[in-house]
N, C-alpha and C. Protein backbone atom coordinates (compact mmCIF):
# COMPACT_ATOMS: atom_id res chain seq x y z
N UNK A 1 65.36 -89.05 -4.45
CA UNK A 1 66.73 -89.24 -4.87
C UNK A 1 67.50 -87.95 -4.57
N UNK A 2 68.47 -88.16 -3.78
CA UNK A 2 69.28 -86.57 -3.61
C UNK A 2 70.35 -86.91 -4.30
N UNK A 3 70.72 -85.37 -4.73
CA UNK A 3 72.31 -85.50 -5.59
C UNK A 3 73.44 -85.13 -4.65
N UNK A 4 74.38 -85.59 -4.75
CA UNK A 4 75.43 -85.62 -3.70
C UNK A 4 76.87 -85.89 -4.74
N UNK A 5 78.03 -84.78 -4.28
CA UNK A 5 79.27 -84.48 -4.68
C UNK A 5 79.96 -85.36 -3.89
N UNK A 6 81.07 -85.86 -4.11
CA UNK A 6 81.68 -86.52 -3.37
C UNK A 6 83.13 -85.98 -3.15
N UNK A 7 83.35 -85.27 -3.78
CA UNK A 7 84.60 -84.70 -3.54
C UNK A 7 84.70 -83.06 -4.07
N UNK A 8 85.52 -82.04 -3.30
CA UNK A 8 85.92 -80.64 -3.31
C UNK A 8 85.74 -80.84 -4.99
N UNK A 9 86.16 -81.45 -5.60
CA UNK A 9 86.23 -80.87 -7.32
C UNK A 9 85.68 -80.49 -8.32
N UNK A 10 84.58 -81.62 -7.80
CA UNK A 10 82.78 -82.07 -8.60
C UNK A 10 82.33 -80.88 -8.30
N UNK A 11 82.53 -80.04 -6.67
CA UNK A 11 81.65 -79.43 -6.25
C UNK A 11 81.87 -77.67 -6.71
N UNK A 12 83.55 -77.58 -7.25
CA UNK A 12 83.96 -76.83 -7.53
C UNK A 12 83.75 -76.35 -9.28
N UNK A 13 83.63 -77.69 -9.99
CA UNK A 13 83.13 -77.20 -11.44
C UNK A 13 81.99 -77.24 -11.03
N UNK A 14 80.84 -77.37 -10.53
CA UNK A 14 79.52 -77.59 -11.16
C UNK A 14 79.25 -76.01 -10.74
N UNK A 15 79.32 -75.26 -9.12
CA UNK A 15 79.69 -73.95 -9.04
C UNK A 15 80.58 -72.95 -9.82
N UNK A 16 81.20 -73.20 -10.66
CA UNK A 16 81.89 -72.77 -11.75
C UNK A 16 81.25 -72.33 -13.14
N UNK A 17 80.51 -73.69 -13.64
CA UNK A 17 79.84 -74.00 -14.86
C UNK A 17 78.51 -72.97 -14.43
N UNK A 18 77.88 -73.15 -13.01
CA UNK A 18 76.62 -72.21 -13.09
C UNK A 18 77.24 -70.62 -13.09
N UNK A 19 78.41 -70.30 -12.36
CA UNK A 19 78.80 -69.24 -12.40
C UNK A 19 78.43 -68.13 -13.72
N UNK A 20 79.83 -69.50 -14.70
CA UNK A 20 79.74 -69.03 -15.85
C UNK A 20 78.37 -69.02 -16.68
N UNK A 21 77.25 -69.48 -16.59
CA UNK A 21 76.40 -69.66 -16.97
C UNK A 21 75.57 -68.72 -16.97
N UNK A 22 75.88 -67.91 -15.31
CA UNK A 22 74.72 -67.03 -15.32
C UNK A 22 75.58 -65.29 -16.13
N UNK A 23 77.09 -64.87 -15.88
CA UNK A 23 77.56 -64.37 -16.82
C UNK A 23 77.17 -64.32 -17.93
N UNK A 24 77.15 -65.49 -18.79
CA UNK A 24 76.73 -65.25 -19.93
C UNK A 24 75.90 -64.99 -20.42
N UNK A 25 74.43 -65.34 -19.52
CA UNK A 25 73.09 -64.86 -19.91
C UNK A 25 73.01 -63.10 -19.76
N UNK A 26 73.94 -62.92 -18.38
CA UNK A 26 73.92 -61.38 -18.10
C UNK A 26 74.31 -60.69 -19.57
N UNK A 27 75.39 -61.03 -20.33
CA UNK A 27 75.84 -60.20 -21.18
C UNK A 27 75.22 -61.06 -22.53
N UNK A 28 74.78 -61.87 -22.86
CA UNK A 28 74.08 -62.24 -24.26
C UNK A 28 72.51 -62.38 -24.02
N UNK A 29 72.27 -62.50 -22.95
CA UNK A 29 69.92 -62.87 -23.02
C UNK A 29 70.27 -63.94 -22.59
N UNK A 30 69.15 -64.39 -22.72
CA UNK A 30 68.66 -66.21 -22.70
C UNK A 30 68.31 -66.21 -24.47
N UNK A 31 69.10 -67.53 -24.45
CA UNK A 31 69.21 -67.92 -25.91
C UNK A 31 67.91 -68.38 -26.11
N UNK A 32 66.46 -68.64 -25.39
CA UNK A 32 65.71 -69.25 -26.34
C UNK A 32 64.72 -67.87 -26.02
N UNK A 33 65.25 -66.91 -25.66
CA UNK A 33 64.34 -65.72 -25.20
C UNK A 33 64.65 -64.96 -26.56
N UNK A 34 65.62 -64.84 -26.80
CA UNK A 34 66.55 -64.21 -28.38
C UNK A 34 65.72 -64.98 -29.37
N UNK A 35 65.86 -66.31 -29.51
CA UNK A 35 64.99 -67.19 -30.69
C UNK A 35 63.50 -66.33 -30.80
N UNK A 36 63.01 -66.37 -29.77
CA UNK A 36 61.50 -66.36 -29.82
C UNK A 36 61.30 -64.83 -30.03
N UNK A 37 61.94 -64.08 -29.70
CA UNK A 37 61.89 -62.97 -30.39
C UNK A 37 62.54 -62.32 -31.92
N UNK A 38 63.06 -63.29 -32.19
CA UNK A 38 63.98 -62.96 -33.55
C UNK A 38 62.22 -62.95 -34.51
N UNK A 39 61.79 -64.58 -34.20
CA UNK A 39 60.38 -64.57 -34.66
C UNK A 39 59.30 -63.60 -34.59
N UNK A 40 59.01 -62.76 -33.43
CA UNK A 40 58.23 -62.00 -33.29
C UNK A 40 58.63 -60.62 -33.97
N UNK A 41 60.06 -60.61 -34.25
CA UNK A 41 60.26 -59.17 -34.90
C UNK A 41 59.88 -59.54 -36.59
N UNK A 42 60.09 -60.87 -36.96
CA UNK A 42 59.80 -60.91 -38.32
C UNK A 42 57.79 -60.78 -38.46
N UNK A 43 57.69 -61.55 -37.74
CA UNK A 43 56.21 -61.54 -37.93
C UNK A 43 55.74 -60.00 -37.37
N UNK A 44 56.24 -59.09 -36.82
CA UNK A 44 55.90 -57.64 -36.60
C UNK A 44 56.23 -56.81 -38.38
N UNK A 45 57.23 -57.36 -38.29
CA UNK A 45 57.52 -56.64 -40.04
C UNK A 45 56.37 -56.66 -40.91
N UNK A 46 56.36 -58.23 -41.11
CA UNK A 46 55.74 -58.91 -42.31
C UNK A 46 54.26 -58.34 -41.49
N UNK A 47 53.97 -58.08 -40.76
CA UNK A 47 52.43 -58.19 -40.29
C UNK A 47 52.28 -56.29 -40.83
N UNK A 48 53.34 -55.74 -40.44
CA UNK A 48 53.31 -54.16 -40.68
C UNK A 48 53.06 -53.51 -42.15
N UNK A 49 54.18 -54.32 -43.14
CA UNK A 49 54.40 -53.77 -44.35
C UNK A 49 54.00 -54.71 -45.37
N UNK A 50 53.77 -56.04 -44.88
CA UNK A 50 53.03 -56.81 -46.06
C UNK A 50 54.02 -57.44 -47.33
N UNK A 51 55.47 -57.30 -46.37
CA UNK A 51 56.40 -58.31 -47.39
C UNK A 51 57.18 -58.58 -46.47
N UNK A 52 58.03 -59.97 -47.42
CA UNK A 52 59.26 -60.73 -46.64
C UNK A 52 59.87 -60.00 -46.31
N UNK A 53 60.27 -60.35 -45.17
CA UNK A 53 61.56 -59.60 -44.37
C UNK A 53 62.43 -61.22 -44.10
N UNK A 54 64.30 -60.70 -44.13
CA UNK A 54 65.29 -61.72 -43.34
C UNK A 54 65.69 -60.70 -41.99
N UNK A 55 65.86 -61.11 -41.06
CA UNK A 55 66.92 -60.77 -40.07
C UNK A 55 68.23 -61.46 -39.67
N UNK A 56 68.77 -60.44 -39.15
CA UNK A 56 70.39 -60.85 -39.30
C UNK A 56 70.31 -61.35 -37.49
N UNK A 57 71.59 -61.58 -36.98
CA UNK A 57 71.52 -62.13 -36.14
C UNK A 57 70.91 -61.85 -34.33
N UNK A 58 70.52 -61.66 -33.49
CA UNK A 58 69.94 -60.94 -32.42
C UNK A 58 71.03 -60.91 -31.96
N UNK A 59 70.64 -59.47 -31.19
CA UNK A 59 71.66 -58.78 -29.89
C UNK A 59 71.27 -58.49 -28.68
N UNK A 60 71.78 -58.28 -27.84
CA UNK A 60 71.55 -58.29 -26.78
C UNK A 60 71.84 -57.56 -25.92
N UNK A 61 71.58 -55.86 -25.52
CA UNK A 61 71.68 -55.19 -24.56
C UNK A 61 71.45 -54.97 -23.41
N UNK A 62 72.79 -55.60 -22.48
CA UNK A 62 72.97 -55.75 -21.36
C UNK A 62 72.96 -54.92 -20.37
N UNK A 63 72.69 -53.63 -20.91
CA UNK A 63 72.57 -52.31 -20.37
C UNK A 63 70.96 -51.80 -20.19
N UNK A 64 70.34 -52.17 -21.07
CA UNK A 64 68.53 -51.59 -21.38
C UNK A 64 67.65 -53.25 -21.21
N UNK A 65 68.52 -54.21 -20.84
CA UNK A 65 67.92 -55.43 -20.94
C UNK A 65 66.95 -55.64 -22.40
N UNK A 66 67.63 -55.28 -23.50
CA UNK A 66 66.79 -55.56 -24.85
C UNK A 66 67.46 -56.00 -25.62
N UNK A 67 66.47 -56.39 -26.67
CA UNK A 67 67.30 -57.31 -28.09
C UNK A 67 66.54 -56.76 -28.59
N UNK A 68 67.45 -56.50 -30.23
CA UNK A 68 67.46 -55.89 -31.13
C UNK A 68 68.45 -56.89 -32.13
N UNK A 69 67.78 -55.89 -33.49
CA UNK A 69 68.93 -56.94 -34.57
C UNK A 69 68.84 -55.97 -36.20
N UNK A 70 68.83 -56.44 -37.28
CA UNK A 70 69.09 -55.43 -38.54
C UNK A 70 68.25 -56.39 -39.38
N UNK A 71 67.22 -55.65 -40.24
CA UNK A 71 67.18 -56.49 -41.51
C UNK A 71 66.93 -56.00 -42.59
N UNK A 72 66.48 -56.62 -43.62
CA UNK A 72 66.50 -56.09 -44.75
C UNK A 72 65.23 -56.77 -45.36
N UNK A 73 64.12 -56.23 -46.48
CA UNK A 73 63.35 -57.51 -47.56
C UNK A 73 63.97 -58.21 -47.99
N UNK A 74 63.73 -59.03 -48.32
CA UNK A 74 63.85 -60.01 -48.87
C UNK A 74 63.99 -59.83 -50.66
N UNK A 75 63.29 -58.54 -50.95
CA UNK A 75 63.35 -58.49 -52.38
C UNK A 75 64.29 -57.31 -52.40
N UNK A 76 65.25 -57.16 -51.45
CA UNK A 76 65.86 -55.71 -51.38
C UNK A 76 67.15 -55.98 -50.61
N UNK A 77 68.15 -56.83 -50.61
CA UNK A 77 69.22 -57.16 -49.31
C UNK A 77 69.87 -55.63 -49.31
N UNK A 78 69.95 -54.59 -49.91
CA UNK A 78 70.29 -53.43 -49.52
C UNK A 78 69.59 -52.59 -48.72
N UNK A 79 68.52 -52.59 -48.85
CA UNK A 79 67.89 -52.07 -47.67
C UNK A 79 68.14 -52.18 -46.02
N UNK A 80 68.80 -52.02 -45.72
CA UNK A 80 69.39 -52.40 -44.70
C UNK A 80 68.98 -51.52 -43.49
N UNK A 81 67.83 -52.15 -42.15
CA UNK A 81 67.77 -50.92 -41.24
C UNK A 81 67.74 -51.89 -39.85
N UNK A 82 67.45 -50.94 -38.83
CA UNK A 82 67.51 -51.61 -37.41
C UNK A 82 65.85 -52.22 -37.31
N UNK A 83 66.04 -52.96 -36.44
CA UNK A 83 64.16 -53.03 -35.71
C UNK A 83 65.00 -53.64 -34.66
N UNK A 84 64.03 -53.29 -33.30
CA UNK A 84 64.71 -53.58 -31.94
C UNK A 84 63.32 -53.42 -31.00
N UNK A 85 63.93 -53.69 -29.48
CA UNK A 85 62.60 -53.47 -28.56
C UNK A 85 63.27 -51.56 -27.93
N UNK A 86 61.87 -51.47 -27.61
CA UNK A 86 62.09 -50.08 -27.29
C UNK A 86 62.63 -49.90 -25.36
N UNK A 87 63.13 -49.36 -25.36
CA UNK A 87 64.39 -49.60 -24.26
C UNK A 87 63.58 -49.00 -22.42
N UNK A 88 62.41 -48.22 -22.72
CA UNK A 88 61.35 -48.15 -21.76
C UNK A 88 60.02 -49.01 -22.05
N UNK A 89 59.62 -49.39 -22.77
CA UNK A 89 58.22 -50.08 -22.78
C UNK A 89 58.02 -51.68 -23.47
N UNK A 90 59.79 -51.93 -24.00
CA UNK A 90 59.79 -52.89 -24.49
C UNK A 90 59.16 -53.56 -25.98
N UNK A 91 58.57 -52.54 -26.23
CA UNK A 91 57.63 -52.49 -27.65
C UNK A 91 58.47 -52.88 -28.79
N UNK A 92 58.33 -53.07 -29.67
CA UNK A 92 58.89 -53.49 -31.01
C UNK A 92 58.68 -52.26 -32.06
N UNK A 93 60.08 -51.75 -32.58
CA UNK A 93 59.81 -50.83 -33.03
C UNK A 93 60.92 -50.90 -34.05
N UNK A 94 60.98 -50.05 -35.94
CA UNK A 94 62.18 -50.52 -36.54
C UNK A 94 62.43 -49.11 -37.18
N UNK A 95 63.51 -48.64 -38.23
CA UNK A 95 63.25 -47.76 -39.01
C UNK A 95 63.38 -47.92 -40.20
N UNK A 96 62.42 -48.87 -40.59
CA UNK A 96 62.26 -49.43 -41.92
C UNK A 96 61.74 -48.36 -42.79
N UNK A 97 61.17 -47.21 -42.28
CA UNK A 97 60.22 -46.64 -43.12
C UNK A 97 61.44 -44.97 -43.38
N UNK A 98 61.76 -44.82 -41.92
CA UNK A 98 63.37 -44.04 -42.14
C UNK A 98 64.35 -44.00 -43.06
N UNK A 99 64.84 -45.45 -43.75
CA UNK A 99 66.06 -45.46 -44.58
C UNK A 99 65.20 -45.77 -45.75
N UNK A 100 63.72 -45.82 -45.90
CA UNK A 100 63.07 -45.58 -47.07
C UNK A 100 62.76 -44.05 -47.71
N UNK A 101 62.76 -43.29 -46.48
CA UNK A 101 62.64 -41.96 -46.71
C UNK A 101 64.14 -41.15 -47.23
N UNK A 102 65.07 -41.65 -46.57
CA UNK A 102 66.33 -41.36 -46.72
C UNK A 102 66.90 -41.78 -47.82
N UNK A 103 66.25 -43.04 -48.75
CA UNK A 103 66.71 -43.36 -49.87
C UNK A 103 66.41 -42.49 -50.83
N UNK A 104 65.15 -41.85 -50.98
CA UNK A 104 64.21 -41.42 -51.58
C UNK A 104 64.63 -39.95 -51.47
N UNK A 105 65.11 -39.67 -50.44
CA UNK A 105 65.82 -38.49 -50.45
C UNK A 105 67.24 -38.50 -51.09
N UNK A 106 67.77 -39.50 -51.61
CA UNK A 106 68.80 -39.42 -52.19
C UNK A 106 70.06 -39.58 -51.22
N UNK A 107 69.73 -39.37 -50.03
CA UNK A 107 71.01 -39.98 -49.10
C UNK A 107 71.27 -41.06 -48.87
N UNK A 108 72.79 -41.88 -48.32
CA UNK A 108 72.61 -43.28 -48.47
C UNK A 108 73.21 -43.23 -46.66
């Protein structure tokens, strides 16, 4: 079965729609590449420190090709720190243990 345009217009959005399509992945990820890692940063937490973690929404650096995002415990919504991939090796890395030290130090 071949697919076939029949007219300049068809042929002009569907080159359009991929255009825009691939733009958007350039500057946001691939949306099910973001999902599947939103998961792997929680299960890196919870596997690290041995409690609930939420994360907030993924990002996407279009510059280092990485995603990253913010979270907090679950028994703590102030706690508030980064975890992201590391921008040469891609690793998963957060500073959860940083704004614990920094609390503790009395800075906010």
């Amino acid at each position: 079965m071949k697919l076939t345009f029949h007219n300049k217009k068809s042929q002009f959005v569907l080159v359009l729609l991929i255009l825009l399509m691939g733009i958007y992945f350039i500057f946001f990820g691939l949306p099910w590449k973001s999902s599947a890692l939103k998961k792997q940063f929680e299960v890196y937490l919870e596997n690290k420190y041995q409690i609930d973690f939420k994360l907030d929404k993924m990002e996407f650096d279009f510059i280092h090709l990485t995603y990253n995002s913010h979270a907090y415990p679950v028994s703590d919504p102030t706690l508030y720190f980064y975890v992201g991939q590391d921008i040469e090796t891609k690793k998963i890395h957060d500073l959860y243990e940083y704004v614990i030290e920094k609390r503790e130090a009395g800075r906010k």
